[in-house]
C-alpha atoms as a PDB file:
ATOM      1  CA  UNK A   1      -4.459  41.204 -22.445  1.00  0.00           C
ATOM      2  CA  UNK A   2      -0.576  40.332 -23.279  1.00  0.00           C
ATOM      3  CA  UNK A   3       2.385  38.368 -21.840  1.00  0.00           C
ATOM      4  CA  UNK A   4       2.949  37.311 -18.229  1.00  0.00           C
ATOM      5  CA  UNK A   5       6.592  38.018 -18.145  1.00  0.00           C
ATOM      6  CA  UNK A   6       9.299  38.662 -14.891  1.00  0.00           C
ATOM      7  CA  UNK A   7       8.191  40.852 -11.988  1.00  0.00           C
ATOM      8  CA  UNK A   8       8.590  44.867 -13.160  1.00  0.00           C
ATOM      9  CA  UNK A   9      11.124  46.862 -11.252  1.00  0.00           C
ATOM     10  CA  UNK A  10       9.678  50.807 -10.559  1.00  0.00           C
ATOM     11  CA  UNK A  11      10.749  54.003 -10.387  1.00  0.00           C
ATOM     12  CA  UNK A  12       7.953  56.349  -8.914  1.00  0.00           C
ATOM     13  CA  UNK A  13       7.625  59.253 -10.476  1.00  0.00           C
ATOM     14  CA  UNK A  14       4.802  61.946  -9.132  1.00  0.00           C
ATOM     15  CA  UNK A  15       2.539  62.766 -12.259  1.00  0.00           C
ATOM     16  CA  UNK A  16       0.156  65.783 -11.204  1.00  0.00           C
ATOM     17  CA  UNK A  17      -2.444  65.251 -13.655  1.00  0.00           C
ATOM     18  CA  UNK A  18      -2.961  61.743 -12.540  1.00  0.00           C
ATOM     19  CA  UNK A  19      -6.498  61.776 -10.303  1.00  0.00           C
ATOM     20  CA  UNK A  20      -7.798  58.966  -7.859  1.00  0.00           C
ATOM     21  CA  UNK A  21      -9.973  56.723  -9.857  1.00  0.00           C
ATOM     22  CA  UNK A  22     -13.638  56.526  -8.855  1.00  0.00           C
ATOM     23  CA  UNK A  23     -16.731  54.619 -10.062  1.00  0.00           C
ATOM     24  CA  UNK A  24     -19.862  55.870 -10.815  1.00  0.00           C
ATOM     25  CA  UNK A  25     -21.562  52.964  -8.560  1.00  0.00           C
ATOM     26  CA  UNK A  26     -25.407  53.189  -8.988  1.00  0.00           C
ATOM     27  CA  UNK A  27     -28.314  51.074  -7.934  1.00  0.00           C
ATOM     28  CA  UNK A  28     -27.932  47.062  -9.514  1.00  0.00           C
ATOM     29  CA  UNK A  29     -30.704  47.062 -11.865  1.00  0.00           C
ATOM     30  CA  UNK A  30     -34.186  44.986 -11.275  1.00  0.00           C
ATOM     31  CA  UNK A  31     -33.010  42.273 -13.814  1.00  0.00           C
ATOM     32  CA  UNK A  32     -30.245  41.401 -11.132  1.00  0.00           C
ATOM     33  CA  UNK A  33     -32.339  41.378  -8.014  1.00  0.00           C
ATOM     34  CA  UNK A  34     -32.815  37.681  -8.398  1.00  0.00           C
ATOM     35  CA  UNK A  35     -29.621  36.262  -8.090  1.00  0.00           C
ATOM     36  CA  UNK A  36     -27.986  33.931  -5.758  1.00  0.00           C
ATOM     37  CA  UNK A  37     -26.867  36.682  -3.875  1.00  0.00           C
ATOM     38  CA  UNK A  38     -28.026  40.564  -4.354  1.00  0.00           C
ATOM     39  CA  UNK A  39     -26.123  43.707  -2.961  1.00  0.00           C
ATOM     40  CA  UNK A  40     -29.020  45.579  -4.094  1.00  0.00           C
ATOM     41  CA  UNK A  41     -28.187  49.137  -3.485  1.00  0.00           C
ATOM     42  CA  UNK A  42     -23.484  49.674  -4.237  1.00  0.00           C
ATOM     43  CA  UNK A  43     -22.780  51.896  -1.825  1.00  0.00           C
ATOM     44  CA  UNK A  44     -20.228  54.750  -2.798  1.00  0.00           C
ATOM     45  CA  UNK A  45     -16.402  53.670  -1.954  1.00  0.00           C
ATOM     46  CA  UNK A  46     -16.756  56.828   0.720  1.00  0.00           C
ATOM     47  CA  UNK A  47     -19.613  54.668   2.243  1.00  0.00           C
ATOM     48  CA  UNK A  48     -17.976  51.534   2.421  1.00  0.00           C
ATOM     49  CA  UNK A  49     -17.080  50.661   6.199  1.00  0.00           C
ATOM     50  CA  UNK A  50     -15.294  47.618   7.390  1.00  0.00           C
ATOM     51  CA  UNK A  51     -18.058  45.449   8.114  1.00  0.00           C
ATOM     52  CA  UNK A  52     -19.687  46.116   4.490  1.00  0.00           C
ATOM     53  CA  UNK A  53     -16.110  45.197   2.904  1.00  0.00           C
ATOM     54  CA  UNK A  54     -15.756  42.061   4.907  1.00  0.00           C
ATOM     55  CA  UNK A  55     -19.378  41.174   3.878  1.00  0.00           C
ATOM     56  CA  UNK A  56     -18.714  41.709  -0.064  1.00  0.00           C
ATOM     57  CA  UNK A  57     -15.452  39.727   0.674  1.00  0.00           C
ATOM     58  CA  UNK A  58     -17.015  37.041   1.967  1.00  0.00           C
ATOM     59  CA  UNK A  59     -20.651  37.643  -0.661  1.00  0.00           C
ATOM     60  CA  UNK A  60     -17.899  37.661  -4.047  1.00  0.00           C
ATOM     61  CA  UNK A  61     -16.961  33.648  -3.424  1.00  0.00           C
ATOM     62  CA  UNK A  62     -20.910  32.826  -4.861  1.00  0.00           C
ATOM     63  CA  UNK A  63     -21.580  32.031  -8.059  1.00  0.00           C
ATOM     64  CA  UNK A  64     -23.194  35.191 -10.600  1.00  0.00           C
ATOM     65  CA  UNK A  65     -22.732  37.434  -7.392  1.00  0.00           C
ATOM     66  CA  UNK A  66     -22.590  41.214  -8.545  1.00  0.00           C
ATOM     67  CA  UNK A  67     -19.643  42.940  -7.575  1.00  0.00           C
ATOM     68  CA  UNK A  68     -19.980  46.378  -8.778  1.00  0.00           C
ATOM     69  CA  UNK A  69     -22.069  49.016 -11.043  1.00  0.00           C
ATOM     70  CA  UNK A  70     -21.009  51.367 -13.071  1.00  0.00           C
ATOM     71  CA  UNK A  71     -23.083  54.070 -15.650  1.00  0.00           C
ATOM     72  CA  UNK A  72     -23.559  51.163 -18.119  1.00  0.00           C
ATOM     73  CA  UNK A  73     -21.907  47.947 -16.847  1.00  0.00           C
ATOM     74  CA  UNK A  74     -22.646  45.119 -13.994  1.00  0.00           C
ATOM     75  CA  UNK A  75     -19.368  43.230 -13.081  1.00  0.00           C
ATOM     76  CA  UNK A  76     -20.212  39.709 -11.467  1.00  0.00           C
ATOM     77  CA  UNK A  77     -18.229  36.323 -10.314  1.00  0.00           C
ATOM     78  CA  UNK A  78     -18.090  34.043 -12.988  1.00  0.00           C
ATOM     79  CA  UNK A  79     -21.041  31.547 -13.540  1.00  0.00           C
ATOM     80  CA  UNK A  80     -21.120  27.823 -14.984  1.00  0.00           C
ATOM     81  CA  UNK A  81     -22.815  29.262 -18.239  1.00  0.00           C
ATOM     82  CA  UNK A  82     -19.945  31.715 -19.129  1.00  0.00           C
ATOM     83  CA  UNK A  83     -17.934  28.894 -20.362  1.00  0.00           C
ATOM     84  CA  UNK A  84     -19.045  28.978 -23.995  1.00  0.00           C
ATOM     85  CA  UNK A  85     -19.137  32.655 -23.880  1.00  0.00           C
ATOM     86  CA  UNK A  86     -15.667  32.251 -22.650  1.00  0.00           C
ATOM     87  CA  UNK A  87     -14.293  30.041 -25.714  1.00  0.00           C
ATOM     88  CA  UNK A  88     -16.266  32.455 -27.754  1.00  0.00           C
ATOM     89  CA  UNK A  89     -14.405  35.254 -27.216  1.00  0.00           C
ATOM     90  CA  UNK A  90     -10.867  33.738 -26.758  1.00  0.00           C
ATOM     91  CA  UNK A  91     -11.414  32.065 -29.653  1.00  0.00           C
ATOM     92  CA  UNK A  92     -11.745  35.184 -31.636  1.00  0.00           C
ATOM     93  CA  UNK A  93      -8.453  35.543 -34.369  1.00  0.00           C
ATOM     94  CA  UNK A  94      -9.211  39.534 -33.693  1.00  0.00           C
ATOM     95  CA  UNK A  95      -9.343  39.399 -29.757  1.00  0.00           C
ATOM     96  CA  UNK A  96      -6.855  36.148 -29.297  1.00  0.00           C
ATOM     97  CA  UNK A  97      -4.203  37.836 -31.105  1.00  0.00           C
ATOM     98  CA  UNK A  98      -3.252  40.163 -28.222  1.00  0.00           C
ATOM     99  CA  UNK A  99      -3.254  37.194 -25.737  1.00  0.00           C
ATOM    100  CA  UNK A 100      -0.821  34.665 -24.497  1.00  0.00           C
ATOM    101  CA  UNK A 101       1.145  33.523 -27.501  1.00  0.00           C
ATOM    102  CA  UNK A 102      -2.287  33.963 -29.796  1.00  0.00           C
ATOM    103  CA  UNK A 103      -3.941  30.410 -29.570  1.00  0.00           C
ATOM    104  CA  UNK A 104      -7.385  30.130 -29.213  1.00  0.00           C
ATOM    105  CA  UNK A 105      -8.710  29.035 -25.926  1.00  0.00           C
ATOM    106  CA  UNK A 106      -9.425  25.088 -25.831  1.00  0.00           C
ATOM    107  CA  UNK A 107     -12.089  23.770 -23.255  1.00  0.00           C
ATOM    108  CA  UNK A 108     -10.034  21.886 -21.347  1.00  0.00           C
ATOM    109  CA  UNK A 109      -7.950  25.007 -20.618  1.00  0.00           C
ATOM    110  CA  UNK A 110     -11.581  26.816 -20.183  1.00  0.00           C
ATOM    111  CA  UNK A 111     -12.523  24.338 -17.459  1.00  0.00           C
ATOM    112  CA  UNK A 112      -9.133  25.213 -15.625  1.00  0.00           C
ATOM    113  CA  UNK A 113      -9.492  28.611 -15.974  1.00  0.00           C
ATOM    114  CA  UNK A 114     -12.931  28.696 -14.747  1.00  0.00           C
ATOM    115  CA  UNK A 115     -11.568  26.432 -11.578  1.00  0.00           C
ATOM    116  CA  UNK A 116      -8.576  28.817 -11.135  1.00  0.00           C
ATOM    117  CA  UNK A 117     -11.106  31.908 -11.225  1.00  0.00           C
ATOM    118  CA  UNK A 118     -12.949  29.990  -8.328  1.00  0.00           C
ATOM    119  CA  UNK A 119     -10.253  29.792  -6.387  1.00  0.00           C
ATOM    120  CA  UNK A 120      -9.146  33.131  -6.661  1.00  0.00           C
ATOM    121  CA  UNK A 121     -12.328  34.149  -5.226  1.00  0.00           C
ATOM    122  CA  UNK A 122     -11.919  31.866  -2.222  1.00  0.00           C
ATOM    123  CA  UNK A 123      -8.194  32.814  -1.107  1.00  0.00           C
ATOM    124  CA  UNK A 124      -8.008  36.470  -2.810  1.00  0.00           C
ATOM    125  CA  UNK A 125     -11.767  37.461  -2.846  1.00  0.00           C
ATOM    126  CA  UNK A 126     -11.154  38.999  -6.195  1.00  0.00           C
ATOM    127  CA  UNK A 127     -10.087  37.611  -9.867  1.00  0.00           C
ATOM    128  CA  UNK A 128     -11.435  37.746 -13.448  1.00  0.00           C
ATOM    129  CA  UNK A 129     -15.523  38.920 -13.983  1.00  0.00           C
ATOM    130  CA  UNK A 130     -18.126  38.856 -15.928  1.00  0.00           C
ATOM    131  CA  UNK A 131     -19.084  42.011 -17.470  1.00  0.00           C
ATOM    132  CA  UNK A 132     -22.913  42.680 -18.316  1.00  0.00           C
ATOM    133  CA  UNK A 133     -24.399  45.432 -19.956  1.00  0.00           C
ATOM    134  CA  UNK A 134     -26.155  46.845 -17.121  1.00  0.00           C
ATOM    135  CA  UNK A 135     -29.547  47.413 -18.869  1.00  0.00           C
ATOM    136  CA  UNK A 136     -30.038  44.440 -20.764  1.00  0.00           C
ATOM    137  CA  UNK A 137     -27.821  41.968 -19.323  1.00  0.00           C
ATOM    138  CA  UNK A 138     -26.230  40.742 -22.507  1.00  0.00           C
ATOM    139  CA  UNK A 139     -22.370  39.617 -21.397  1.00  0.00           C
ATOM    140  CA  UNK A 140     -20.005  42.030 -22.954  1.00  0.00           C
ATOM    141  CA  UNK A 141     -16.571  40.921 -21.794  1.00  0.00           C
ATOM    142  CA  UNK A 142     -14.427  39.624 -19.390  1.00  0.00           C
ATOM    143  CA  UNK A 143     -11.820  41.215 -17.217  1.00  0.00           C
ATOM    144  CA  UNK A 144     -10.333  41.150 -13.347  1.00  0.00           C
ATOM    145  CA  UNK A 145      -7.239  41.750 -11.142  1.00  0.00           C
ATOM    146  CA  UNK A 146      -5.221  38.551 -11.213  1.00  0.00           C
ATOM    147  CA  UNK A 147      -1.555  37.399 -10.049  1.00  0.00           C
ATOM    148  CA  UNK A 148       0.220  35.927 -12.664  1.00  0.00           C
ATOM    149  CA  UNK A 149       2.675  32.890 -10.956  1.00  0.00           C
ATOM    150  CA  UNK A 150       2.068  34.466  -7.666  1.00  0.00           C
ATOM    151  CA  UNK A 151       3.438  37.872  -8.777  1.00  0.00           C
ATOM    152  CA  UNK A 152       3.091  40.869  -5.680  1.00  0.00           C
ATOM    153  CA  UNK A 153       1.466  43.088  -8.198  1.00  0.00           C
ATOM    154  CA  UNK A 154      -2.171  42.755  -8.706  1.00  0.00           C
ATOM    155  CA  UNK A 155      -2.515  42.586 -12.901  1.00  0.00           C
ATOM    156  CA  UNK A 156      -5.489  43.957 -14.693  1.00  0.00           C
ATOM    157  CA  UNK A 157      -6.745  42.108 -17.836  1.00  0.00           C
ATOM    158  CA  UNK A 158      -9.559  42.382 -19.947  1.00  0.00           C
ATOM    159  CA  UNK A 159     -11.478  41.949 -23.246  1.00  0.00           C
ATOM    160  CA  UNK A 160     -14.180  42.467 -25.462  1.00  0.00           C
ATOM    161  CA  UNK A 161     -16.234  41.442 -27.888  1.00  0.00           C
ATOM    162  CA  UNK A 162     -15.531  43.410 -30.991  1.00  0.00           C
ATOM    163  CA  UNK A 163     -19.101  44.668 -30.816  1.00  0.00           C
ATOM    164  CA  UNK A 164     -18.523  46.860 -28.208  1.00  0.00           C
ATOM    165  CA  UNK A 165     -14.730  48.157 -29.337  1.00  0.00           C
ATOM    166  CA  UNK A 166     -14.701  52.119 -29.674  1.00  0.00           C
ATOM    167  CA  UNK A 167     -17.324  52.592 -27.092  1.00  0.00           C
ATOM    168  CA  UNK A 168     -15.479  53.683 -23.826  1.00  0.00           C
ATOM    169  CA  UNK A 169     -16.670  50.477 -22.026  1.00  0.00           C
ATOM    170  CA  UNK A 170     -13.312  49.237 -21.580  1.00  0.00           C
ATOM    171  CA  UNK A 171     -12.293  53.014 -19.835  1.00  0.00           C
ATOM    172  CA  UNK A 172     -15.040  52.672 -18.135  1.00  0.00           C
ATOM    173  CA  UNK A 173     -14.666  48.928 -16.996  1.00  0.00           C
ATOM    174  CA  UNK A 174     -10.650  49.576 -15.933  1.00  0.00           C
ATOM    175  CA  UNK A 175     -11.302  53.233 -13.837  1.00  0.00           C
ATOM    176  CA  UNK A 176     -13.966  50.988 -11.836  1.00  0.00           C
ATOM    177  CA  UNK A 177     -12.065  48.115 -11.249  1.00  0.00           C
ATOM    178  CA  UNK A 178      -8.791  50.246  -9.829  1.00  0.00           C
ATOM    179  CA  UNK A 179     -11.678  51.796  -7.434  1.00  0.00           C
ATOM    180  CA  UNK A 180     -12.776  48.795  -6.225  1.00  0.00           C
ATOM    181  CA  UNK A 181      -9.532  47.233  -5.892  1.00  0.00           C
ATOM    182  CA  UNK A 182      -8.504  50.556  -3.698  1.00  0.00           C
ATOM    183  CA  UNK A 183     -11.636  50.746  -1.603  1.00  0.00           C
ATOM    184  CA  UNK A 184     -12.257  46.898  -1.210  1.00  0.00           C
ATOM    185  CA  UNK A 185      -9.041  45.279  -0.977  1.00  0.00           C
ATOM    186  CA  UNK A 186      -6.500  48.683  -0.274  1.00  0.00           C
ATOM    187  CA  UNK A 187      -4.489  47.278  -3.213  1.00  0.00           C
ATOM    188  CA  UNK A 188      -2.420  49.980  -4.025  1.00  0.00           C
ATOM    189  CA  UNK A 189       0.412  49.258  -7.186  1.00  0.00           C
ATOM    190  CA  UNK A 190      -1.447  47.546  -9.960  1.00  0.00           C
ATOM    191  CA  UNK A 191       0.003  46.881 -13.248  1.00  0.00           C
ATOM    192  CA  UNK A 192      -1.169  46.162 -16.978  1.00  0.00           C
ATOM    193  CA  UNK A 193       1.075  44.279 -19.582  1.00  0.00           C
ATOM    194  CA  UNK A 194      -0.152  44.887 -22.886  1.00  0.00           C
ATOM    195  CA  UNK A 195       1.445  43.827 -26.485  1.00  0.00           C
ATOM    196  CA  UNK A 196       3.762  46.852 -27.835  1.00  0.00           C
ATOM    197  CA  UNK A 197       1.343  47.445 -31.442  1.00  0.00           C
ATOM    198  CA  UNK A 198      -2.041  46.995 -28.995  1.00  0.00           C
ATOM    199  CA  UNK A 199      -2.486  50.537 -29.088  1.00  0.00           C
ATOM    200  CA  UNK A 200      -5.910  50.560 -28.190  1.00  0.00           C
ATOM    201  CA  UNK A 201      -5.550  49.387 -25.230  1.00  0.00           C
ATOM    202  CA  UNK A 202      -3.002  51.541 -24.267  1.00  0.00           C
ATOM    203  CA  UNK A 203      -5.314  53.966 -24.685  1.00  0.00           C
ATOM    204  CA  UNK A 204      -7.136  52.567 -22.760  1.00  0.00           C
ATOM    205  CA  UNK A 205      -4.645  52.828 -19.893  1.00  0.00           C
ATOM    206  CA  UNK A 206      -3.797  55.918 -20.033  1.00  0.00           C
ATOM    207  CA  UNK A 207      -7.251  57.405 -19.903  1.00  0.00           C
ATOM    208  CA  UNK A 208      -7.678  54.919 -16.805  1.00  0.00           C
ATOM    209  CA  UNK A 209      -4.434  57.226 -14.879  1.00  0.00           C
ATOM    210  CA  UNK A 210      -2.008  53.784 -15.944  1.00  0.00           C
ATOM    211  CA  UNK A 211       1.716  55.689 -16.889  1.00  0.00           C
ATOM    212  CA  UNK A 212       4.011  53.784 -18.975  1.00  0.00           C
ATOM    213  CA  UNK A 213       7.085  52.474 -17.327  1.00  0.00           C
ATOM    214  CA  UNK A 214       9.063  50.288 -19.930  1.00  0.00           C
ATOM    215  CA  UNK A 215       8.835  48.150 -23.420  1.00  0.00           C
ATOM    216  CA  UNK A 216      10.803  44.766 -22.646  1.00  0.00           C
ATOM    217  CA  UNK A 217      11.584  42.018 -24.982  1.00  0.00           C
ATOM    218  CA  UNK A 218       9.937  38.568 -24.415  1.00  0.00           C
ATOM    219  CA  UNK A 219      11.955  35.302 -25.445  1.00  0.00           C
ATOM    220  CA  UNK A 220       9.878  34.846 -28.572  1.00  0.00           C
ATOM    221  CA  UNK A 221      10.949  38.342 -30.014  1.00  0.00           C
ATOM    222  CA  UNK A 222       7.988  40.042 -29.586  1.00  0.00           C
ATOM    223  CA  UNK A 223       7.611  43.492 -27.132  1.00  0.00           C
ATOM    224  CA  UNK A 224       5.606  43.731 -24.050  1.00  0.00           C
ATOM    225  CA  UNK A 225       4.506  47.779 -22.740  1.00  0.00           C
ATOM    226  CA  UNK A 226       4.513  48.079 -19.003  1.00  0.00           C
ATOM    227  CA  UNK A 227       1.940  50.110 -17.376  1.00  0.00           C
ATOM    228  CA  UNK A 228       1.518  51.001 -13.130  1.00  0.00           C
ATOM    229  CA  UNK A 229      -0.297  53.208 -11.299  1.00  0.00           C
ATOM    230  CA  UNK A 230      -0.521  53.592  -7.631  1.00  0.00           C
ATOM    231  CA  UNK A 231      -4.137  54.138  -7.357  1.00  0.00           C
ATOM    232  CA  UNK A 232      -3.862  54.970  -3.491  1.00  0.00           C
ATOM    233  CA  UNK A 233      -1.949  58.044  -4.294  1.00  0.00           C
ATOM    234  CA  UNK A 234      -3.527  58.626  -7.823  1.00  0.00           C
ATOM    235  CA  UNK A 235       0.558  58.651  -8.930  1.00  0.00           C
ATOM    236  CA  UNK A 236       1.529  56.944 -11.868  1.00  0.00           C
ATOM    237  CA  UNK A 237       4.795  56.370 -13.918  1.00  0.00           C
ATOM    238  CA  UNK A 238       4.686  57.836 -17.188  1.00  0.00           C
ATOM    239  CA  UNK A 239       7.680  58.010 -19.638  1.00  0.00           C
ATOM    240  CA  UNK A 240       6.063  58.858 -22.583  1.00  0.00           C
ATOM    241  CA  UNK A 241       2.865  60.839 -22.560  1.00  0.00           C
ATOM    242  CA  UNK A 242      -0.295  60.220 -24.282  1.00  0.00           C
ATOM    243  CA  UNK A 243       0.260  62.216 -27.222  1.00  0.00           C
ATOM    244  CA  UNK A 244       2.975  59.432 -28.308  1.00  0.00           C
ATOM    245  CA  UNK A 245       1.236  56.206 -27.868  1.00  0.00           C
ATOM    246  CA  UNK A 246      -2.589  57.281 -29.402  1.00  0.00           C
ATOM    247  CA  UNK A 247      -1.797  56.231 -32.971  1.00  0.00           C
END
C-alpha cells in the first residue's frame, strides 16, 4: 500500500519477458459452499463467456460472495465481521507504516471504508477483498483494484498479516487479481504506488509482470515508486530491472 498522489503520465515500452498473467482458478472449497451466494465450480478466464461475466458482475455486490480461487487463496466481497480484522491489521506499526501517512486505522474511518468498499461493488463491480486461506478459511489479508479520487487507472493495493510475509501469497494474490481484472472487467493499464524503501513489495510487483515507471516526490518529502503494466498485452514499463530493486 503507499500514497495516492497525481494521475501517472506513461511511456509504453514493449518488455518481452513480460507474460499475460493467469490464475490458477480451482474448485471453491466445501467450507465455502454455504455462503450467501456460491460460484461453486471458477471457471478458467478461457471459459468465461459474456453471460457468466455479467452474472459474477451482478453475484460480487453480495455480502462474503467468493470472487475467485487460486492454489491456496479464496478472494471474497467484504463481510460485516471483517471490520475488527480490518482495524487489526491497519493498526499494525509494521503493516501501517507503508500506508497513507502511517496512522493506524480508527473505526470511524473503518465504517467508511467498509461503506465505500460497498459501493464500489455496486457502481464498479469490483474493489478491495477479503483474502482467505483457501483450506482453512482463516482471513489472511486484504487487497483489491480501487480508484483513488476517481483516477482512470484501476490501483492495486494490498496487505498482510505479518504471519504470512515471505510466503509468495502476496505474488500469488496480485498475478490473480490482474487476471481477473483482464478477463472480468477488460481493464487493461493498472497501476501500483508503493513507498520508495518498501522493497518487498516491489518485489512483489515485479514477479506479478508490474515494470517500474518513475520515483516522484510527495509534499511531505517522502518518495513514492510507480509501477504499470498493461495486462491485456502482457507489456509493462520497466526502467530499472529486477536485479536493482530486490535488496
Amino acid at each position: 500500500m503507499a500514497l495516492c498522489g497525481p494521475k501517472p503520465t506513461f511511456t509504453t515500452i514493449s518488455n518481452t519477458a513480460a507474460q499475460p498473467v493467469k490464475a490458477d482458478f480451482v474448485t471453491l472449497p466445501q467450507h465455502y459452499q454455504g455462503a450467501k451466494v456460491s460460484y461453486g465450480l471458477v471457471k478458467t478466464p478461457a471459459k468465461i463467456g459474456y453471460q457468466q461475466t455479467k452474472w459474477r458482475y451482478r453475484r460480487s455486490t453480495v455480502e462474503c460472495a467468493p470472487i475467485f480461487c487460486t492454489k491456496r487463496l479464496l478472494v471474497r466481497t467484504w463481510r460485516g465481521g471483517d471490520q475488527p480484522k480490518l482495524l487489526e491489521l491497519y493498526g499494525l506499526a509494521k503493516v501501517i507504516k507503508w500506508v497513507d501517512d502511517g496512522s493506524p486505522l480508527t473505526e470511524q474511518e473503518a465504517v467508511a471504508w467498509m461503506a465505500k468498499t460497498r459501493s464500489n461493488y455496486l457502481s464498479r463491480g469490483y474493489g478491495m477483498f477479503a483474502i482467505d486461506d483457501r483450506k482453512g478459511g482463516e482471513l489472511l489479508g486484504f487487497g483489491g483494484l480501487v480508484h483513488p479520487n476517481d483516477q482512470v487507472e484501476a490501483e492495486v493495493k494490498y496487505a498482510f498479516f505479518p504471519n504470512v510475509w515471505g510466503s509468495g501469497v502476496a505474488t500469488e494474490f496480485v498475478s490473480g487479481l490482474l487476471s481477473y481484472a483482464q478477463e472480468e472487467y477488460r481493464l487493461n493499464r493498472v497501476i501500483a504506488t508503493v513507498a520508495e524503501e518498501n522493497f518487498a513489495s516491489k518485489r512483489v510487483l515485479l514477479k506479478s509482470g508490474f515494470g517500474h515507471c518513475e520515483t516522484r516526490a510527495e509534499l511531505d518529502g517522502s518518495l513514492t515508486d510507480l509501477f504499470a503494466i498493461d495486462i491485456g498485452t502482457g507489456v509493462s514499463h520497466p526502467i530499472r530491472p529486477f536485479a536493482d530493486i530486490g535488496r
